[in-house]
Protein backbone atom coordinates (compact mmCIF):
# COMPACT_ATOMS: atom_id res chain seq x y z
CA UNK A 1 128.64 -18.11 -22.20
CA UNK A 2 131.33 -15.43 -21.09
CA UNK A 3 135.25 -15.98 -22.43
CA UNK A 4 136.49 -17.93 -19.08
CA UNK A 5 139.93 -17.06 -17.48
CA UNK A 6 142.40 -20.31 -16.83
CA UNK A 7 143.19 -20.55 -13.22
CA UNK A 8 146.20 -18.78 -13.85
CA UNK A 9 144.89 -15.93 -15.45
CA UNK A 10 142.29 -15.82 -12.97
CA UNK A 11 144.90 -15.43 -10.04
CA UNK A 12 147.02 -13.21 -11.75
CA UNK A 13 143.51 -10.58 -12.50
CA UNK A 14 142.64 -11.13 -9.39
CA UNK A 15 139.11 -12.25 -9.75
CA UNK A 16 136.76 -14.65 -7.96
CA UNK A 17 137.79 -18.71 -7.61
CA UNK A 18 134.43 -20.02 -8.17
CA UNK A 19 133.37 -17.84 -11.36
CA UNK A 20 136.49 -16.62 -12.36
CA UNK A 21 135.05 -13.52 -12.89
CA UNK A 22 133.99 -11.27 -9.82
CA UNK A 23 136.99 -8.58 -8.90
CA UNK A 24 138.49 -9.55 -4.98
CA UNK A 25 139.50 -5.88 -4.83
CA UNK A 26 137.70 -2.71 -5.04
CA UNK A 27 140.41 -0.58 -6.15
CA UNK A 28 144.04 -0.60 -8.46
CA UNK A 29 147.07 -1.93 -6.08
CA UNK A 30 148.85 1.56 -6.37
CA UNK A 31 146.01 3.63 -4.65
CA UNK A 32 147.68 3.75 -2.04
CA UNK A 33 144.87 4.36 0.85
CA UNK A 34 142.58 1.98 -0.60
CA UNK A 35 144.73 -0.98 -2.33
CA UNK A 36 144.28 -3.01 0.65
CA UNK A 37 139.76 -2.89 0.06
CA UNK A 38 138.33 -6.25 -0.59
CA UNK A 39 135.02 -6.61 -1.52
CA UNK A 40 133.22 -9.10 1.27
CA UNK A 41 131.21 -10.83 -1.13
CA UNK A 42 131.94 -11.65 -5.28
CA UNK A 43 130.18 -8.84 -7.50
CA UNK A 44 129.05 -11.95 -9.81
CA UNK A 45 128.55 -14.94 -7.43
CA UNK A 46 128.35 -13.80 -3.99
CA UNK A 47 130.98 -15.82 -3.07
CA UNK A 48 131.80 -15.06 0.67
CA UNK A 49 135.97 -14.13 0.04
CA UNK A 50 136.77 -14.71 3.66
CA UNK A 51 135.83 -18.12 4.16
CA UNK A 52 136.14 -17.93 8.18
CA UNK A 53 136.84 -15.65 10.44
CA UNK A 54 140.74 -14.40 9.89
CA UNK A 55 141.81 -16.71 7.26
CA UNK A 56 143.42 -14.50 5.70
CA UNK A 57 145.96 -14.17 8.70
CA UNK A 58 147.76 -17.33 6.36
CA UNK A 59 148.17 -14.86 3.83
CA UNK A 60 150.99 -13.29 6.10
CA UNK A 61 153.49 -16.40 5.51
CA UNK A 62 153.02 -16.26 1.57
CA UNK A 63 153.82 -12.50 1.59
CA UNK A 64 156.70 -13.82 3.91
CA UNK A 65 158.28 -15.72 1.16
CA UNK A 66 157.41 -12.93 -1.88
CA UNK A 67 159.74 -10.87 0.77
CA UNK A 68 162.52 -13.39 0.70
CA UNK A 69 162.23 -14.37 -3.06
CA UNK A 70 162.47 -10.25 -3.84
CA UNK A 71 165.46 -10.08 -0.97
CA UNK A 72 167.28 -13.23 -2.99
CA UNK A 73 166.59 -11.65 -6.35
CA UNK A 74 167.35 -8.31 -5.60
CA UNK A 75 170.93 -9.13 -3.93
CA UNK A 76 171.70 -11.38 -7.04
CA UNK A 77 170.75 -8.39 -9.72
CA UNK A 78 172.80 -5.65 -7.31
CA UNK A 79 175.99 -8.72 -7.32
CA UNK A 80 175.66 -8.86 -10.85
CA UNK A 81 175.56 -5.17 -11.84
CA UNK A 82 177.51 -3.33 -9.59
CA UNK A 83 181.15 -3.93 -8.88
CA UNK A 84 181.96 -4.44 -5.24
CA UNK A 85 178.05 -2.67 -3.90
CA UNK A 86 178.44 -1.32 -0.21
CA UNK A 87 176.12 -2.38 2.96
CA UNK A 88 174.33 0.84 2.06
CA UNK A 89 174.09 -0.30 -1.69
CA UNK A 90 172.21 -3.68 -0.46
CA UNK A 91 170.16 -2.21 1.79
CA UNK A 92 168.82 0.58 -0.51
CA UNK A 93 167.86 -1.57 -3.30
CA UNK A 94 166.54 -3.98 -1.13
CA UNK A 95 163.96 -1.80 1.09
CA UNK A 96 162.92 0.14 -1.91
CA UNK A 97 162.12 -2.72 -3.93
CA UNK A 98 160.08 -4.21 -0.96
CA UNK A 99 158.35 -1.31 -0.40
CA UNK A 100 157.33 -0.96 -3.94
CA UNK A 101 155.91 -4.41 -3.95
CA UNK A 102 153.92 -4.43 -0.78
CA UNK A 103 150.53 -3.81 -2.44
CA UNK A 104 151.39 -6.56 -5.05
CA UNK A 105 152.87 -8.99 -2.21
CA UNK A 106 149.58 -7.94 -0.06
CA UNK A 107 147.20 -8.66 -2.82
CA UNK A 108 149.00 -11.92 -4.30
CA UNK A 109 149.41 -13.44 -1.25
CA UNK A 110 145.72 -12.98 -0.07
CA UNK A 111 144.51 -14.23 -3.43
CA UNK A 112 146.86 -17.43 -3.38
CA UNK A 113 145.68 -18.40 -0.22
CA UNK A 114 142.08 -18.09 -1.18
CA UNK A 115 142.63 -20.14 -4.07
CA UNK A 116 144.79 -22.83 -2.27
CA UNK A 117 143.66 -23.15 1.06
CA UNK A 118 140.00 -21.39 0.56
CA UNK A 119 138.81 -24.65 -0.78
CA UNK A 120 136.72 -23.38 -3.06
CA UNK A 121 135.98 -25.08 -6.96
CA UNK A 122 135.46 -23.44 -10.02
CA UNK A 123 131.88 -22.86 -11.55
CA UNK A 124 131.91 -23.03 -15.30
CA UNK A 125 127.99 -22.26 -14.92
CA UNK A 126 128.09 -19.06 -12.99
């Protein structure tokens, strides 16, 4: 038997929920024409990823709230370290930040919904 990935590690690599080891994605997040490719089916299990047709629509509201969590954090690091930041100040940090986290928001939100709404149990045997 392989070395098994907790849940958590599992979500944060990426991989399959049923065998915790199958990749979701066929490429890095930062390849930037292709960080969006899912595989259809688990390399290991053959676990259909997209358990009906556009459930992975939810996904949108979970990236919603990675965008407000990086808006809160971001205006409470540019508060903290500069003294008295300008509209333009705000905005800049903000947008590039977001920008530089969409394939991580994309990818993250898509797996947490598979794991928590896909309702799909772990394997130890596969």
């Amino acid at each position: 038997m392989t070395n098994q990935l907790s849940a958590w590690g599992a979500v944060a690599a990426c991989k399959c929920p049923q065998c915790r080891q199958g990749q979701m994605f066929k490429s890095g997040p930062y390849n930037l024409t292709k960080f969006s490719d899912m595989h259809v089916r688990c390399p290991h299990c053959n676990l259909r990823f997209e358990v009906e047709p556009g459930f992975f629509y939810g996904a949108m509201y979970v990236s919603y709230g990675f965008s407000v969590a990086t808006f809160i954090a971001c205006f409470v690091a540019v508060n903290v370290l500069v003294d008295k930041p300008t509209l333009t100040v705000y905005l800049s940090v903000i947008i590039t930040t977001i920008l530089l986290m969409v394939p991580i928001s994309f990818r993250y939100s898509r797996v947490l919904m598979l794991y928590g709404f896909g309702g799909v149990s772990y394997d130890p045997s596969l």
